[in-house]
Protein backbone atom coordinates (compact mmCIF):
# COMPACT_ATOMS: atom_id res chain seq x y z
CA UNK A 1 -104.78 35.22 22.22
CA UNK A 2 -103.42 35.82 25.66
CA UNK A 3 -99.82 35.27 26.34
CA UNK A 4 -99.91 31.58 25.45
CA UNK A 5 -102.23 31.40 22.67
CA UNK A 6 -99.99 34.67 21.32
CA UNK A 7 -97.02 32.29 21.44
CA UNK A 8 -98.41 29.35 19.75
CA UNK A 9 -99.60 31.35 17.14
CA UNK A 10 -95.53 33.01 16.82
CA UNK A 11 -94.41 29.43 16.45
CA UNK A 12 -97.41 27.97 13.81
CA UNK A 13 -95.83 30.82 12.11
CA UNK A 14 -91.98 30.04 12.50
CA UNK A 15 -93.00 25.85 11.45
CA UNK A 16 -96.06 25.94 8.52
CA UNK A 17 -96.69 29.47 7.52
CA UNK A 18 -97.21 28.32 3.79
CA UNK A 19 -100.00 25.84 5.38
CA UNK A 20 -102.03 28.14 7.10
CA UNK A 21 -104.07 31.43 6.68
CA UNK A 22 -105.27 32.77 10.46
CA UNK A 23 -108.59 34.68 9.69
CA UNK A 24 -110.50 34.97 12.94
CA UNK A 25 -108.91 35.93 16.43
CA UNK A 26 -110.76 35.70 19.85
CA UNK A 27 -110.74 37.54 22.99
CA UNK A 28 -112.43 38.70 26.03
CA UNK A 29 -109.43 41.69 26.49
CA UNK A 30 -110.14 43.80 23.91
CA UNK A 31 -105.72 44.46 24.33
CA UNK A 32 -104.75 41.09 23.79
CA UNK A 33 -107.74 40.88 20.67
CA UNK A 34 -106.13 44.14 19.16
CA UNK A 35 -102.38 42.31 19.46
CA UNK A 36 -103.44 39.37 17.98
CA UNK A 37 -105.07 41.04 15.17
CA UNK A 38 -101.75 43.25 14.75
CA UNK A 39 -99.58 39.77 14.49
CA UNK A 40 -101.39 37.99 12.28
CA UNK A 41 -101.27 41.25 10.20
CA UNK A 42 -97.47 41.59 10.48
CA UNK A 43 -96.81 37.53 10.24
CA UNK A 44 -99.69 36.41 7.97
CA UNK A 45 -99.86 39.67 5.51
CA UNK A 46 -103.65 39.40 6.21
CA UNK A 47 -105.99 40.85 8.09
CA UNK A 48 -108.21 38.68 10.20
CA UNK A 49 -112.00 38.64 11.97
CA UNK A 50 -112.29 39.97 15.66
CA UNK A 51 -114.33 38.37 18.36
CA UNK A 52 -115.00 38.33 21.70
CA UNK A 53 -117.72 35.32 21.64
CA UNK A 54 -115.67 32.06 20.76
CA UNK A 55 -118.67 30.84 19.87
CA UNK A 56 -119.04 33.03 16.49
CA UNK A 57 -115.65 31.66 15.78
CA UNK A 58 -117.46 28.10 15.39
CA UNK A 59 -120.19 29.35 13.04
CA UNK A 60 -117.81 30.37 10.50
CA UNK A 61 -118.09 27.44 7.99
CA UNK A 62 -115.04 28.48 6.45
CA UNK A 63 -112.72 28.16 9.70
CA UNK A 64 -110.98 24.51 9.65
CA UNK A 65 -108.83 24.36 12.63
CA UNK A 66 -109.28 26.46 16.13
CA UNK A 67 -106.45 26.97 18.76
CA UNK A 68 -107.86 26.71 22.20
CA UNK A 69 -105.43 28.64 24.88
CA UNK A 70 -107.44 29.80 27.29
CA UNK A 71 -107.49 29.09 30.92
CA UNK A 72 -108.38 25.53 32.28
CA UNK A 73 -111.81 26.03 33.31
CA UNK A 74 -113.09 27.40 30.07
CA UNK A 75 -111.77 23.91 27.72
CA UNK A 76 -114.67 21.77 28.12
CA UNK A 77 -116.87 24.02 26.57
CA UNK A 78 -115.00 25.47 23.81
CA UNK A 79 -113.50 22.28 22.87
CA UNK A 80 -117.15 20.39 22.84
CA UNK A 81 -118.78 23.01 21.11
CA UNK A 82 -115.84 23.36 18.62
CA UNK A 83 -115.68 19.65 17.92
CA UNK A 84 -119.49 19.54 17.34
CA UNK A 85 -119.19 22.38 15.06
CA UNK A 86 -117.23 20.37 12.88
CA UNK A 87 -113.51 22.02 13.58
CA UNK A 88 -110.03 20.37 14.58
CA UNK A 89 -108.64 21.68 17.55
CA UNK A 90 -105.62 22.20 19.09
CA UNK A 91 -106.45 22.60 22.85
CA UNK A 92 -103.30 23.67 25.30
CA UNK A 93 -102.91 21.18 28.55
CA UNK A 94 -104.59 20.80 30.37
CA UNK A 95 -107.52 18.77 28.71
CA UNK A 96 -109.95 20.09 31.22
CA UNK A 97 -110.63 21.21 34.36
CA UNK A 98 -111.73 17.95 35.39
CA UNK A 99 -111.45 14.46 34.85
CA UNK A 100 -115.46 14.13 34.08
CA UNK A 101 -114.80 17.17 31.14
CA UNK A 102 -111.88 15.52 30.12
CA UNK A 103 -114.15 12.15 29.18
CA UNK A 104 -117.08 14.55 27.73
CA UNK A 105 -114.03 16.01 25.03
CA UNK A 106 -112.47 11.77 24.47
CA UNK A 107 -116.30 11.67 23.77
CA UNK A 108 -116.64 14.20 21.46
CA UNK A 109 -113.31 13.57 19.57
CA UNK A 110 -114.49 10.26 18.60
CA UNK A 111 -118.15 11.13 17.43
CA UNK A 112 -116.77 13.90 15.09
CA UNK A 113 -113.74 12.56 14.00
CA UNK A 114 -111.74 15.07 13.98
CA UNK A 115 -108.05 15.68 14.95
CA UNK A 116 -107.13 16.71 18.81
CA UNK A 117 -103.85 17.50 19.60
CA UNK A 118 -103.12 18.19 23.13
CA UNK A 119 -100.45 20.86 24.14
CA UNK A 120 -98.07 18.66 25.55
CA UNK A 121 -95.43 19.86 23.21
CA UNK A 122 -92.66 17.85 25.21
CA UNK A 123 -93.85 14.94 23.23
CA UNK A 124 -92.12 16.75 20.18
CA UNK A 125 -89.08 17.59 22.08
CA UNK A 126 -85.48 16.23 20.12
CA UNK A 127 -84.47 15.40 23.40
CA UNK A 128 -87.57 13.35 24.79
CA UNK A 129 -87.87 11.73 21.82
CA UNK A 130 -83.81 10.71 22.03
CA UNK A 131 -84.71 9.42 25.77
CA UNK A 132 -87.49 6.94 24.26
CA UNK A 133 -85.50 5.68 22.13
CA UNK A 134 -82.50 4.98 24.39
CA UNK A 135 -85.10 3.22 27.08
CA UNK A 136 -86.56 1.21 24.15
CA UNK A 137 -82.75 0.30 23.03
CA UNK A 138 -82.00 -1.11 27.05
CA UNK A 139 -79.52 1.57 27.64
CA UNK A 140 -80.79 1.72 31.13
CA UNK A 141 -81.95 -1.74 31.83
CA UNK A 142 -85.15 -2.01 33.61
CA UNK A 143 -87.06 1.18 34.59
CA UNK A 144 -89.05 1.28 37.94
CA UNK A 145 -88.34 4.78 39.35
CA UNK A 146 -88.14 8.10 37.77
CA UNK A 147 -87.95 11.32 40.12
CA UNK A 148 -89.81 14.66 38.21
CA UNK A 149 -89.28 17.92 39.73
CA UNK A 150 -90.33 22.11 38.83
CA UNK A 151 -88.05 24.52 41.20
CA UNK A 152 -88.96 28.22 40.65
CA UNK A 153 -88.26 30.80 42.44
CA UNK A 154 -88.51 35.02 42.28
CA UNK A 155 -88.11 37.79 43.97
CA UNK A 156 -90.31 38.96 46.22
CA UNK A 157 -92.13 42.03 44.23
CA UNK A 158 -92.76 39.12 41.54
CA UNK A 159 -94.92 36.13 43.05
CA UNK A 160 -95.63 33.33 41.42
CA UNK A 161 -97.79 33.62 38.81
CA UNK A 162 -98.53 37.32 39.87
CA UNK A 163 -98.82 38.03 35.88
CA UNK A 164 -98.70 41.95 35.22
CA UNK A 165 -102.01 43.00 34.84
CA UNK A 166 -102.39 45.63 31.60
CA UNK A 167 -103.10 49.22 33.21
CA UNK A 168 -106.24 50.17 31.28
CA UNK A 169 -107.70 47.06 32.34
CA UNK A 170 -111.17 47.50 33.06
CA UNK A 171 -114.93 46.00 33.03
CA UNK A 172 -115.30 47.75 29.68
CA UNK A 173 -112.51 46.17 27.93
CA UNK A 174 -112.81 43.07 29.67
CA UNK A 175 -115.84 40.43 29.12
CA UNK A 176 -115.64 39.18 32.78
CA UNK A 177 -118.67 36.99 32.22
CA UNK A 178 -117.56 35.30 29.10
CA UNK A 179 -114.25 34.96 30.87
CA UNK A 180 -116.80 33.11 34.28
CA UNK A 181 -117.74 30.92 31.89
CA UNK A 182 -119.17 27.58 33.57
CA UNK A 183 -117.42 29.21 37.15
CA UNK A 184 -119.02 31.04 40.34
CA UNK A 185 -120.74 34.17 39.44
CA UNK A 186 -118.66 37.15 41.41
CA UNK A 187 -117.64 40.58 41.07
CA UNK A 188 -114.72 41.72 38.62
CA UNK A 189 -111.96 41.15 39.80
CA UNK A 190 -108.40 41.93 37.41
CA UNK A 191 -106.40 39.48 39.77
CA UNK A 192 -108.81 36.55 38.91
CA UNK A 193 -108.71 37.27 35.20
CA UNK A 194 -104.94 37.74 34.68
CA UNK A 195 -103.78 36.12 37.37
CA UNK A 196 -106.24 32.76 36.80
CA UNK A 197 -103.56 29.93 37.82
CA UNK A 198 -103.82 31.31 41.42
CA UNK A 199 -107.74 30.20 41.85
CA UNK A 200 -109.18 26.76 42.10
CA UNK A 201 -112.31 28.16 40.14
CA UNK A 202 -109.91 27.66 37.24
CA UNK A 203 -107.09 26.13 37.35
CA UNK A 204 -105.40 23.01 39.22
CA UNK A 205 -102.50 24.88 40.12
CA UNK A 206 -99.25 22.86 40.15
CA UNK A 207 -100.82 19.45 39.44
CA UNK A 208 -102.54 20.99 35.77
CA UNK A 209 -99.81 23.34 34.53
CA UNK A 210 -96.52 21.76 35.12
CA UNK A 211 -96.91 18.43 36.52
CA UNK A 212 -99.54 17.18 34.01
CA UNK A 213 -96.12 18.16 31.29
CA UNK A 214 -93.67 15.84 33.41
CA UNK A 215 -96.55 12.53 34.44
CA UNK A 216 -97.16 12.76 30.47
CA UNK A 217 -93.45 12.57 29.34
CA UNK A 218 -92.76 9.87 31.68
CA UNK A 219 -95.55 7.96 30.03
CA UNK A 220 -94.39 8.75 26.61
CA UNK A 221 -90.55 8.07 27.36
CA UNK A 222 -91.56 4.84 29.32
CA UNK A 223 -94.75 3.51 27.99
CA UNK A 224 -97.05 4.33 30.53
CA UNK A 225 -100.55 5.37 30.71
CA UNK A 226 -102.36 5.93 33.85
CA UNK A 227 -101.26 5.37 37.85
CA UNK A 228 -103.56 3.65 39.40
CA UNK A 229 -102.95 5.83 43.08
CA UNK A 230 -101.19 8.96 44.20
CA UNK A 231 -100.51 10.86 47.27
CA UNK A 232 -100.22 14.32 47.23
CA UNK A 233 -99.55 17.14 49.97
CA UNK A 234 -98.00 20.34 50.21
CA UNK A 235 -99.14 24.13 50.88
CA UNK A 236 -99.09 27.70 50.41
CA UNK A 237 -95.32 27.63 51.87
CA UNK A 238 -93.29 30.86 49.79
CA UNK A 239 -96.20 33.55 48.92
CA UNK A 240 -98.45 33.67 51.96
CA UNK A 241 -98.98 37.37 51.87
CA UNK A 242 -101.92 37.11 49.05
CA UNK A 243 -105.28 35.39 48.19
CA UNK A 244 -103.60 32.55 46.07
CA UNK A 245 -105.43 29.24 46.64
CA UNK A 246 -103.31 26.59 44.88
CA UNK A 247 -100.25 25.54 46.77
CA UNK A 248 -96.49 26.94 45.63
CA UNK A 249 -95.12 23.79 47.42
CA UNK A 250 -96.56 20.45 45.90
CA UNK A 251 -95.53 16.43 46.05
CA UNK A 252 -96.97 13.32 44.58
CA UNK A 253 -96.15 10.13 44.32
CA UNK A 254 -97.72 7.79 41.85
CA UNK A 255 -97.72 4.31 41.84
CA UNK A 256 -98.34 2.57 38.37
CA UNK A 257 -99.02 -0.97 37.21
CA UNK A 258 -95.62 -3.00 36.84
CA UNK A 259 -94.04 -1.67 39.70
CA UNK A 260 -93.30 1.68 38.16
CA UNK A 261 -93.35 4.91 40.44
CA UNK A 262 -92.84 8.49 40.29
CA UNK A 263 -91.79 10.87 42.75
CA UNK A 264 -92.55 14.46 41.70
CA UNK A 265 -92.01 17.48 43.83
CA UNK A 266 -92.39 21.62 43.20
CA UNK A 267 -91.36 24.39 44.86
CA UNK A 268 -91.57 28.47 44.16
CA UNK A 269 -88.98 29.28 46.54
CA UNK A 270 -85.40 27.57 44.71
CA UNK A 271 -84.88 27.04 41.63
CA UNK A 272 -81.28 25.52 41.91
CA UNK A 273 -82.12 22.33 40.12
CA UNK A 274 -84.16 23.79 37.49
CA UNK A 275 -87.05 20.99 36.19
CA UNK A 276 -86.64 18.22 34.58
CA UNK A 277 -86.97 14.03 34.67
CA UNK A 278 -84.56 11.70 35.99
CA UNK A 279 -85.34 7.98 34.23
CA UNK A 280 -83.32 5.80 37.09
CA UNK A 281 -82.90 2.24 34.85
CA UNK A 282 -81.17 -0.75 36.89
CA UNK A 283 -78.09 0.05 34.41
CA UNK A 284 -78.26 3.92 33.84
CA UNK A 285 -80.04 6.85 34.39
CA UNK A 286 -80.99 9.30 31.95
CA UNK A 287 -81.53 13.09 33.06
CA UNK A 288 -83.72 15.81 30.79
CA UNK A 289 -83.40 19.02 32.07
CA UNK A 290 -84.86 22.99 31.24
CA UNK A 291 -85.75 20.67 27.75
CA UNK A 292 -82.57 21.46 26.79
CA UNK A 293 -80.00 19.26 28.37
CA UNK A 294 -80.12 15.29 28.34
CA UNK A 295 -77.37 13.33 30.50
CA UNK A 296 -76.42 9.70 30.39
CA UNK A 297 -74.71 7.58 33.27
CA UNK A 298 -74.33 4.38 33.30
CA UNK A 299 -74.41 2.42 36.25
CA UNK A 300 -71.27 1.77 38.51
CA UNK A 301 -72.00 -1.13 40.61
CA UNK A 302 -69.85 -0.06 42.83
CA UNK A 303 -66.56 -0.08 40.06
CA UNK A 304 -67.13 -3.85 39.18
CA UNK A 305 -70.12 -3.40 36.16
CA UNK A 306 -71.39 -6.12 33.85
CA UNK A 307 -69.15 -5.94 30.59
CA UNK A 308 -72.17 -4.57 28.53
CA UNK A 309 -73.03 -1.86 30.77
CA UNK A 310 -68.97 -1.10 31.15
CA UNK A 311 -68.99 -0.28 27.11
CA UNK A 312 -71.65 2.21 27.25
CA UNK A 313 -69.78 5.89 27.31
CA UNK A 314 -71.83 8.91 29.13
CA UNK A 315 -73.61 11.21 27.01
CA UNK A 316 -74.36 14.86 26.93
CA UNK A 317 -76.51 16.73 24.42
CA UNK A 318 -76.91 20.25 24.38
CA UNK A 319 -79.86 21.62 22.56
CA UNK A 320 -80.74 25.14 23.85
CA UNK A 321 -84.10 27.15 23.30
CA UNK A 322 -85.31 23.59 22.67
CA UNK A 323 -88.60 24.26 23.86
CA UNK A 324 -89.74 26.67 20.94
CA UNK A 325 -88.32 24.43 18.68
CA UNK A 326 -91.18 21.82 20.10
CA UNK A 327 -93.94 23.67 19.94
CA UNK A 328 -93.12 24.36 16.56
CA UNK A 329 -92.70 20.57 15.56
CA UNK A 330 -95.99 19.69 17.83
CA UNK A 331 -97.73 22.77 15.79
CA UNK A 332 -96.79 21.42 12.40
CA UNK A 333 -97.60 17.44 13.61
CA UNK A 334 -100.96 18.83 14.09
CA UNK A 335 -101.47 20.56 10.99
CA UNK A 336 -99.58 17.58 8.88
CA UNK A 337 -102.02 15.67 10.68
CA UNK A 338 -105.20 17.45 9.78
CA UNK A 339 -103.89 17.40 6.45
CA UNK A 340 -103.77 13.47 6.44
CA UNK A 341 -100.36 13.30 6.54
CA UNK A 342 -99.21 12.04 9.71
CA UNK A 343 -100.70 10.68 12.86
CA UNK A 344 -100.95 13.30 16.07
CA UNK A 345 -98.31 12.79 18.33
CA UNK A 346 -100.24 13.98 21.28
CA UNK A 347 -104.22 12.87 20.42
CA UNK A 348 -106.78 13.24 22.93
CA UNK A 349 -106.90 9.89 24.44
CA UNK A 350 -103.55 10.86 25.24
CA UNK A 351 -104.44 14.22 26.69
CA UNK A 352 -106.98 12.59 29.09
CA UNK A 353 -103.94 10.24 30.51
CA UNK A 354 -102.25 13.14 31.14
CA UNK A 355 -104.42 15.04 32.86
CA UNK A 356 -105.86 12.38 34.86
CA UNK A 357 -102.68 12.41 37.11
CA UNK A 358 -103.10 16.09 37.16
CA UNK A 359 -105.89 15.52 38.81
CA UNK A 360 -105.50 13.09 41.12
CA UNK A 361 -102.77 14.96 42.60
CA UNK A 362 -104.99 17.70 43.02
CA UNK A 363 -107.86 15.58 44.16
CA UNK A 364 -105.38 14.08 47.04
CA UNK A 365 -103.84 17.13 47.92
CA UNK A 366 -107.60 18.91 48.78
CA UNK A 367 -108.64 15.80 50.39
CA UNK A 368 -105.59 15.20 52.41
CA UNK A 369 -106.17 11.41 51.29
CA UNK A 370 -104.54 8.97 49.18
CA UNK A 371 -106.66 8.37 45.61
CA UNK A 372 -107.15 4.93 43.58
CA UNK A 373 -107.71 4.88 39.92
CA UNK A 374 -109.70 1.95 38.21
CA UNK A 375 -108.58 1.53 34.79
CA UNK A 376 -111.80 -1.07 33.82
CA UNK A 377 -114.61 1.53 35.03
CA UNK A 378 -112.21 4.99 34.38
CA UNK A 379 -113.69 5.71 38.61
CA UNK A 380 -111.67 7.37 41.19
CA UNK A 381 -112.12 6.44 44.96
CA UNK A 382 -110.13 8.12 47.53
CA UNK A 383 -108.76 5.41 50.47
């Protein structure tokens, strides 16, 4: 119930509160516990169970459905233990910290068929789902290229995901070794826990929070699954006057089968072009960007087009604070789908894909080498 999992739970709210009744909340900040427990309050009308062990959660034979939002490293666990204690989950991106955990949860999904859906909420994004279509209809011919980017930037008494740490924080109100989880024992430390996205011990940086969103919607928009190679580099280029370990400046590029590629790039340091996917079709290109904004061009060919491409017009669709409006729809596609209602948009064999080019960017990027997926024996080998 951190500030993600405190946001999902706002929009579950906003899309299906007649569906749902929240009446356990989990923590290891006894702040963030107390907030939670406050919102459902004020939201639900009811007042729900506190805990601090997830794992008491799980024995509650009344609890159908568990929202996982916790940082990277701590999703294999929780999601394996939750699935073999009989619950559906809704697990944020990315599926796990590694590609190994990520098989362990495809695993588990499968044996206790139950409903996964993976917090790739772009999936359920008006826009995205308007860019499908249009690739599907030809508007842009053939696809082979799409360029991805995330450009951030802040000033500099706010680094990169320098989140504010609460001031009473503290050993007592924090359960540092439920937060360690399956991670290197060490000493408390209030940067690690709040600021989490900054250490490899939990996180993949880049590759696992943003990139994993953009690989993902390329697959969905295009019909892709997994690359089968990526090379990644970059560095700690913007904020070099802390203990960060994950790069603030990343690049991949992917190669796929079918002569598809991606070339992604981030940067904390500009944020003039915002983020967002540029699908570059032989006859058009279609732009999302912020999740808000979709542009069409068609093709010029240098002022002499084919007729057919001539008659298409530009577009331009505005659709602002589209983002909440996705997680709500991705929220209530889980819940419809739990209910037996309709099929999840984003199901764990789908989360895996995802985060498999997550991690092979990351994988690349900390062995300075180019990496090879096999799709027959679901092996990485770095060349």
């Amino acid at each position: 119930t951190g500030s993600r999992g405190n946001h999902v739970m706002g929009m579950m709210y906003k899309a299906v509160p007649e569906l749902v009744t929240v009446t356990a909340v989990c923590d290891t900040y006894t702040g963030n516990l107390n907030r939670a427990k406050d919102a459902v309050q004020t939201q639900g009308g009811n007042t729900p169970k506190t805990y601090v062990d997830y794992r008491e959660v799980l024995r509650d034979p009344s609890i159908d459905v568990v929202f996982i939002c916790t940082p990277e490293h701590l999703h294999h666990e929780m999601a394996v233990a939750a699935l073999n204690a009989g619950k559906h989950i809704y697990l944020e991106k990315p599926l796990a910290h590694t590609i190994e955990e990520g098989w362990d949860i495809v695993n588990a999904a499968k044996k206790a068929g139950k409903v996964v859906q993976v917090g790739t909420q772009n999936r359920s994004n008006s826009l995205y789902i308007k860019a499908k279509e249009m690739v599907e209809q030809g508007m842009i011919g053939d696809i082979h290229y799409v360029r991805a980017f995330w450009y951030r930037n802040s000033l500099d008494d706010n680094p990169a995901w320098r989140y504010r740490i609460p001031p009473d924080a503290d050993p007592q109100n924090t359960d540092w070794k439920r937060f360690l989880g399956p991670a290197s024992n060490r000493p408390f430390d209030k940067q690690r826990y709040y600021q989490w996205r900054l250490y490899w011990d939990y996180s993949g940086g880049i590759s696992t929070d943003l990139l994993v969103h953009q690989t993902d919607i390329t697959n969905f928009v295009c019909g892709k699954t997994v690359p089968y190679s990526c090379m990644a580099s970059g560095g700690i280029y913007r904020w070099t006057e802390d203990d960060r370990e994950v790069p603030d400046c990343l690049s991949a590029i992917y190669e796929y089968p079918d002569r598809f590629h991606i070339n992604y790039s981030c940067y904390f340091g500009n944020d003039h072009f915002g983020y967002g996917e540029q699908f570059m079709g032989n006859e058009g290109t279609i732009e999302v960007n912020s999740r808000q904004f979709l542009s069409f061009w068609p093709e010029k060919f240098g002022g002499k087009p084919p007729e057919k491409v001539a008659a298409r017009q530009e577009i331009r669709i505005e659709a602002r604070g589209n983002d909440a409006n996705a997680v709500q729809a991705h929220v209530k596609n889980f819940i419809m789908a739990v209910l037996g209602k309709e099929k999840a948009i984003a199901p764990v064999e789908v989360g895996q894909q995802a985060a498999i080019s997550g991690h092979m960017a990351t994988l690349s990027f900390r062995r300075g080498k180019k990496i090879l997926w096999d799709d027959k024996t679901n092996k990485y080998r770095f060349v």
